[in-house]
PDB file of N, CA and C in Angstrom:
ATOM      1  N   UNK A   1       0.846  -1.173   0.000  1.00  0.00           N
ATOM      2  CA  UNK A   1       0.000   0.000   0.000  1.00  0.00           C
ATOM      3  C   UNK A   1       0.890   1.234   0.000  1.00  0.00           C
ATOM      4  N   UNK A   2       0.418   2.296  -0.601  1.00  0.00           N
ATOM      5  CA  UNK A   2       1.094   3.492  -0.764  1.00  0.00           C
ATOM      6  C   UNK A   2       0.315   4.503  -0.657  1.00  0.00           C
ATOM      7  N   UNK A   3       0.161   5.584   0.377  1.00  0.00           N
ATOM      8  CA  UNK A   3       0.005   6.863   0.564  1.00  0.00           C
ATOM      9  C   UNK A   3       0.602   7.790   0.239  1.00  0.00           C
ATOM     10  N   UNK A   4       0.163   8.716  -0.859  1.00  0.00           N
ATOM     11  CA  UNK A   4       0.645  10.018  -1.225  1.00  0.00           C
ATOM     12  C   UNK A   4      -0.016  10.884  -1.667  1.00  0.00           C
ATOM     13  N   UNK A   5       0.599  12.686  -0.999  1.00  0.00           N
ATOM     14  CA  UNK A   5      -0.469  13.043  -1.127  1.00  0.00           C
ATOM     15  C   UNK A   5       0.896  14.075  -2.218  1.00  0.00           C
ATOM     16  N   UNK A   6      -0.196  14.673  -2.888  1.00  0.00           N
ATOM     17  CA  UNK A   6       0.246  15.584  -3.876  1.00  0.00           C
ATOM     18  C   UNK A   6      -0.647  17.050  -4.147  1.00  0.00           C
ATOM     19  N   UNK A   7       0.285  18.140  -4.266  1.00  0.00           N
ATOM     20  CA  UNK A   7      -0.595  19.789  -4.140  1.00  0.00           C
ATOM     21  C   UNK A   7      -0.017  20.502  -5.521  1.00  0.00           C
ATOM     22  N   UNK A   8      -0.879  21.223  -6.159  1.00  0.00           N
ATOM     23  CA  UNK A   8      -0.658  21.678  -6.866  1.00  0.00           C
ATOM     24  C   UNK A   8      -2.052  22.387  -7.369  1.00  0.00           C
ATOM     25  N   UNK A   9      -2.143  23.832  -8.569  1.00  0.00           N
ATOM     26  CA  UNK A   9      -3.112  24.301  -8.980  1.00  0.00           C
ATOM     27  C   UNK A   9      -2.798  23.584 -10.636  1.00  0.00           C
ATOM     28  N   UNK A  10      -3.905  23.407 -11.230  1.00  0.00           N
ATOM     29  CA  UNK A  10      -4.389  22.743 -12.489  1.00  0.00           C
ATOM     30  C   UNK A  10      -5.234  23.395 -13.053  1.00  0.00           C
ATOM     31  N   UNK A  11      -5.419  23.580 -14.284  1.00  0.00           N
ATOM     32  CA  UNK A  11      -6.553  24.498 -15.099  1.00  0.00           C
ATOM     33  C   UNK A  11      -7.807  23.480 -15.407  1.00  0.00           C
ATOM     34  N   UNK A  12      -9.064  23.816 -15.256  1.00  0.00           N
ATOM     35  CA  UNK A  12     -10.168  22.985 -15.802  1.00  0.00           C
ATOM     36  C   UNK A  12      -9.996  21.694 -16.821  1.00  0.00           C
ATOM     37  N   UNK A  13      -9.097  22.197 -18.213  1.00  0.00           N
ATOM     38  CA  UNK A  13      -8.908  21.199 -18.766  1.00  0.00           C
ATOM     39  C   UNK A  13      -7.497  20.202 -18.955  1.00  0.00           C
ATOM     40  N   UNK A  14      -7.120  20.634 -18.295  1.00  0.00           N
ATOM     41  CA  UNK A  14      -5.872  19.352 -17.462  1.00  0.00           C
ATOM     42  C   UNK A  14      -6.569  18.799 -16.082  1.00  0.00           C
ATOM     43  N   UNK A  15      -7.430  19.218 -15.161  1.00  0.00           N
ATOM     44  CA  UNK A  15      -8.054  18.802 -14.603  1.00  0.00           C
ATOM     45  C   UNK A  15      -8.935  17.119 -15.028  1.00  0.00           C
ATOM     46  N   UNK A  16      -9.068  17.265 -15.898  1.00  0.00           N
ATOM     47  CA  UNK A  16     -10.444  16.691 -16.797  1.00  0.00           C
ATOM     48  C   UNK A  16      -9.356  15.713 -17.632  1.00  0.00           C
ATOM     49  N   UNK A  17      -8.212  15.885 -17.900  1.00  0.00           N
ATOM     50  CA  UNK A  17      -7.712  15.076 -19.064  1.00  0.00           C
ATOM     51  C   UNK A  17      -6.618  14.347 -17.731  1.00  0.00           C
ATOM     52  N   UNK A  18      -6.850  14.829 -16.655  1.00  0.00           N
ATOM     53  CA  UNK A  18      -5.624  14.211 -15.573  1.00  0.00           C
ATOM     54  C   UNK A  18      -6.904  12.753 -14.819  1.00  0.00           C
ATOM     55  N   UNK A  19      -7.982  13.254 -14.494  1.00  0.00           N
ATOM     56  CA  UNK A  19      -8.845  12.111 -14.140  1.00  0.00           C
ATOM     57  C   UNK A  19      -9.181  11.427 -15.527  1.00  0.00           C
ATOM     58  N   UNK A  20      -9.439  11.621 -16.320  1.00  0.00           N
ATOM     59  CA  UNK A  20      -9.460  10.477 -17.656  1.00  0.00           C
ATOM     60  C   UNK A  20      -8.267   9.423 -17.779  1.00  0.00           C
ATOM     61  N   UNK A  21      -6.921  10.193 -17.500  1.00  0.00           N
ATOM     62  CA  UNK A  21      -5.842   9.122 -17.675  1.00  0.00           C
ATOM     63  C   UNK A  21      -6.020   8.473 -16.403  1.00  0.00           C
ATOM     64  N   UNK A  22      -6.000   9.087 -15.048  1.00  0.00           N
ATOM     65  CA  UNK A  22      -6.110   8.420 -13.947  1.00  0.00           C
ATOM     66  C   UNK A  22      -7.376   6.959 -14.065  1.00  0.00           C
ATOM     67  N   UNK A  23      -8.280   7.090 -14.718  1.00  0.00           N
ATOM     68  CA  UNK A  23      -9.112   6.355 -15.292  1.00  0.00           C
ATOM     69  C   UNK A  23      -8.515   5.180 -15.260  1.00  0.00           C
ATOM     70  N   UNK A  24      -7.712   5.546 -16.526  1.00  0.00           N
ATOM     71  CA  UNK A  24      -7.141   4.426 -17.319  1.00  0.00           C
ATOM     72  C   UNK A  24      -6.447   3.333 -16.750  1.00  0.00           C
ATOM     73  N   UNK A  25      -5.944   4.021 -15.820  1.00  0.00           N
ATOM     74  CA  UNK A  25      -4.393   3.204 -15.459  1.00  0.00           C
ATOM     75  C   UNK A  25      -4.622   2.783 -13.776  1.00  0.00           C
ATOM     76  N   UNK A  26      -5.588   3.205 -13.076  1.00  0.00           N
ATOM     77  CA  UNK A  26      -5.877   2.220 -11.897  1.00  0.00           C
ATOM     78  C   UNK A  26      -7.031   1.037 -12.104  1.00  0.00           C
ATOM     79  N   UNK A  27      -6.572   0.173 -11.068  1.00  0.00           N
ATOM     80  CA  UNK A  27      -7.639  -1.032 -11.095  1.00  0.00           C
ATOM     81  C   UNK A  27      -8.643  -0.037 -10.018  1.00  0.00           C
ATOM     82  N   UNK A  28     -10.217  -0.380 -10.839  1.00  0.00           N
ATOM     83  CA  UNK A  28     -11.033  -0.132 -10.126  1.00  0.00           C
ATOM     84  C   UNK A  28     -11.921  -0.575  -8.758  1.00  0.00           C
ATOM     85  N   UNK A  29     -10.782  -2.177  -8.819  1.00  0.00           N
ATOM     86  CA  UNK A  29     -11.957  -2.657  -7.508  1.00  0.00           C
ATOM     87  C   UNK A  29     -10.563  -2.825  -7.075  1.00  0.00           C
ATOM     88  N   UNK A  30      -9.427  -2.184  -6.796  1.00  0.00           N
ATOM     89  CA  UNK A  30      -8.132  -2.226  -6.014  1.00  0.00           C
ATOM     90  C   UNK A  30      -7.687  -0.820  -5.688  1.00  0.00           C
ATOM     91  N   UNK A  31      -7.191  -0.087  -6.626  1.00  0.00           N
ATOM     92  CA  UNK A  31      -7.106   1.380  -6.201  1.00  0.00           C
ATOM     93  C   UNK A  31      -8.067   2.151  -5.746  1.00  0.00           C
ATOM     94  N   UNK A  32      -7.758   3.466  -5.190  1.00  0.00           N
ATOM     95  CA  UNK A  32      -8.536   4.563  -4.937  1.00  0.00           C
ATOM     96  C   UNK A  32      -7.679   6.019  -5.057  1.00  0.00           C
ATOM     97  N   UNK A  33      -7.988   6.917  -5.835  1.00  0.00           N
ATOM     98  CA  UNK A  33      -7.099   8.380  -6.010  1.00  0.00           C
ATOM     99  C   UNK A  33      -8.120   9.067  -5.399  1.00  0.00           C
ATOM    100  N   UNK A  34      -8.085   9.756  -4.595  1.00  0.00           N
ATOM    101  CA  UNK A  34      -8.945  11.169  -3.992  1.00  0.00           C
ATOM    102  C   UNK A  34      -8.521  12.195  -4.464  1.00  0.00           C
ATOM    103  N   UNK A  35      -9.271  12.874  -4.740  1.00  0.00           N
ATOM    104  CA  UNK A  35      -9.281  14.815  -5.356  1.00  0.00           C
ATOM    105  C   UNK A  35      -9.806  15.516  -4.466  1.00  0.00           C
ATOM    106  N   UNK A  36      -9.215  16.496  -3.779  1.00  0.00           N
ATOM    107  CA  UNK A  36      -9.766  17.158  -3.306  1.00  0.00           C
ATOM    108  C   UNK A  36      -9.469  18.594  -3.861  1.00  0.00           C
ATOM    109  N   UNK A  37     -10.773  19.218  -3.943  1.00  0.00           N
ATOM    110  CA  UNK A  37     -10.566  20.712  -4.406  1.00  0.00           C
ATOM    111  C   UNK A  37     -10.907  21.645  -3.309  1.00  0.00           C
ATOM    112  N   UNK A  38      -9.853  22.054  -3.377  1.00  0.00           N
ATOM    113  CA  UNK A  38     -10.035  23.189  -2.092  1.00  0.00           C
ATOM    114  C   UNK A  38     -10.406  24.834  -2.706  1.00  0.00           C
ATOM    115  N   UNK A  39     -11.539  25.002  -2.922  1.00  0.00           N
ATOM    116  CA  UNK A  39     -11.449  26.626  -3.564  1.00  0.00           C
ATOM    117  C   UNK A  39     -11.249  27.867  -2.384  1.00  0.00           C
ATOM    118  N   UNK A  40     -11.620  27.240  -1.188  1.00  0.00           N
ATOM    119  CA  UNK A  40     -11.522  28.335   0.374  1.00  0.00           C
ATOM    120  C   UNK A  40     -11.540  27.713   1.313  1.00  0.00           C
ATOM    121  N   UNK A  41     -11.293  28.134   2.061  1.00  0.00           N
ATOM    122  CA  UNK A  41     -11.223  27.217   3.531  1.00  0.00           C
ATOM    123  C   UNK A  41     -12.313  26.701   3.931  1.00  0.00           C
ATOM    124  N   UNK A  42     -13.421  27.367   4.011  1.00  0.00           N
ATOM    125  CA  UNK A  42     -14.678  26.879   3.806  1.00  0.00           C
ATOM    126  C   UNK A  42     -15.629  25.972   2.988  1.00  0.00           C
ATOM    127  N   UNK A  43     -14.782  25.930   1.515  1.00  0.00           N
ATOM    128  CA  UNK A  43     -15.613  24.949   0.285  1.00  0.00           C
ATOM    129  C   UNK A  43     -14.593  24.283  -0.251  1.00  0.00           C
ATOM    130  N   UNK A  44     -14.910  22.953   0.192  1.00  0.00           N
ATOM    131  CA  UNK A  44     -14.214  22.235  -1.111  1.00  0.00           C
ATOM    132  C   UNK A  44     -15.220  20.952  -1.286  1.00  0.00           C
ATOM    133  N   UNK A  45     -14.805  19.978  -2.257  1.00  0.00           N
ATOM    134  CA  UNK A  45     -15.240  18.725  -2.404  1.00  0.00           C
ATOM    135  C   UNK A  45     -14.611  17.591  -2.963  1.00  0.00           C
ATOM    136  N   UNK A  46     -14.920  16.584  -2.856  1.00  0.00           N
ATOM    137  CA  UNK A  46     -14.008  15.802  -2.961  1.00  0.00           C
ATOM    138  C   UNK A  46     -14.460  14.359  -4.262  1.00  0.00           C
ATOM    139  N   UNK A  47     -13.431  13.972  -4.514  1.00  0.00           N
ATOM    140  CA  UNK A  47     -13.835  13.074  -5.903  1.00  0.00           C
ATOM    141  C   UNK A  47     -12.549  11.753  -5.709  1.00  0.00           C
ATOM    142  N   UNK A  48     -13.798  10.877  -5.850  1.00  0.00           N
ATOM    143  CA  UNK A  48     -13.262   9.552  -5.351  1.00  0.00           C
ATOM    144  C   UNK A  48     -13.278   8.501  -7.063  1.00  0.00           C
ATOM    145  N   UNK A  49     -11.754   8.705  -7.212  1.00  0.00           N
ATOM    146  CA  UNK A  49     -11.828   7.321  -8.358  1.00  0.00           C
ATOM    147  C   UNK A  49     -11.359   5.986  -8.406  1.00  0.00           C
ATOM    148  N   UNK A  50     -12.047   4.991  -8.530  1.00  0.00           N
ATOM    149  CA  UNK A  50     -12.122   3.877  -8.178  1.00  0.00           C
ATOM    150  C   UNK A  50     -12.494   3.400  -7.057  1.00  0.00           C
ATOM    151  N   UNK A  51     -11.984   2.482  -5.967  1.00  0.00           N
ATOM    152  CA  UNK A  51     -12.517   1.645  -4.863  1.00  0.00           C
ATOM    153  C   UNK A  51     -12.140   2.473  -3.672  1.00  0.00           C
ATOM    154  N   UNK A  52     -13.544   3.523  -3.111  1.00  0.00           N
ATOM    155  CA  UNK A  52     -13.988   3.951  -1.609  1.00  0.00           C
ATOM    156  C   UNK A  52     -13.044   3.204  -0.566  1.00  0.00           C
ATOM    157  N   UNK A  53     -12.118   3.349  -0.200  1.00  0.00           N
ATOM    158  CA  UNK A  53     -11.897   2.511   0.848  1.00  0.00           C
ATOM    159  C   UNK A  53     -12.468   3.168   2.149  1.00  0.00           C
ATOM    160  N   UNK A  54     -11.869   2.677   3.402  1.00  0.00           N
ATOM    161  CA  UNK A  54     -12.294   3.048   4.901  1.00  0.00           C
ATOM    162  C   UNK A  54     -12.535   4.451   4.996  1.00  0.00           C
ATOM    163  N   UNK A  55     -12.837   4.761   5.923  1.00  0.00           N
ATOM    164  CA  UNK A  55     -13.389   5.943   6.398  1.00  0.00           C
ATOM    165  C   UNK A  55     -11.411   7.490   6.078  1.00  0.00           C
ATOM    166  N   UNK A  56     -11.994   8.415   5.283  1.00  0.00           N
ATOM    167  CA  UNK A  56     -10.709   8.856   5.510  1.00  0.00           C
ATOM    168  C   UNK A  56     -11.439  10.632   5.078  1.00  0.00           C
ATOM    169  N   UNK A  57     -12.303  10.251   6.248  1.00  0.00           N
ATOM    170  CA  UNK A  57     -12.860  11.641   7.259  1.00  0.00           C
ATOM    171  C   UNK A  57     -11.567  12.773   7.704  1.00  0.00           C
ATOM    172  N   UNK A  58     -11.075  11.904   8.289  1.00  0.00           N
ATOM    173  CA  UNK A  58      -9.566  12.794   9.094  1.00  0.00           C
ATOM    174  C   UNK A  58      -8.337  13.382   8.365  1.00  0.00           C
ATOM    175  N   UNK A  59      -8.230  14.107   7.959  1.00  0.00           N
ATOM    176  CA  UNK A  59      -7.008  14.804   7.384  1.00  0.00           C
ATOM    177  C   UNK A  59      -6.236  15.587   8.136  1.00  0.00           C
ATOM    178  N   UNK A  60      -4.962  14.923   7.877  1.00  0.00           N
ATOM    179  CA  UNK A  60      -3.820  15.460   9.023  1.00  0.00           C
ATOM    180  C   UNK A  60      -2.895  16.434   8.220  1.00  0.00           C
TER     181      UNK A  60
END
């Protein structure tokens, strides 16, 4: 298993062509990539591709 987290700003359509490849290339009932978009401290949301694992409520 491997945890990593990665930060960076992305434009809408590298956004969109970065989860399409991410698509491609994980197993869906084995991996999981999380997105989180942070637009303010207050709003973000989050995008889960492939397999939900456990609870990962807590961010340290």
């Amino acid at each position: 298993m491997q945890n990593s987290v990665l930060e960076g700003e992305i434009s809408d359509a590298n956004y969109t062509k970065l989860t399409m490849e991410l698509n491609k290339i994980i197993n869906n009932e084995e991996d999981s990539v999380i997105i989180y978009n942070l637009r303010t401290t207050k709003y973000s949301t989050r995008q889960i591709l492939g397999h939900e694992r456990a609870s990962t409520s807590t961010i340290i």
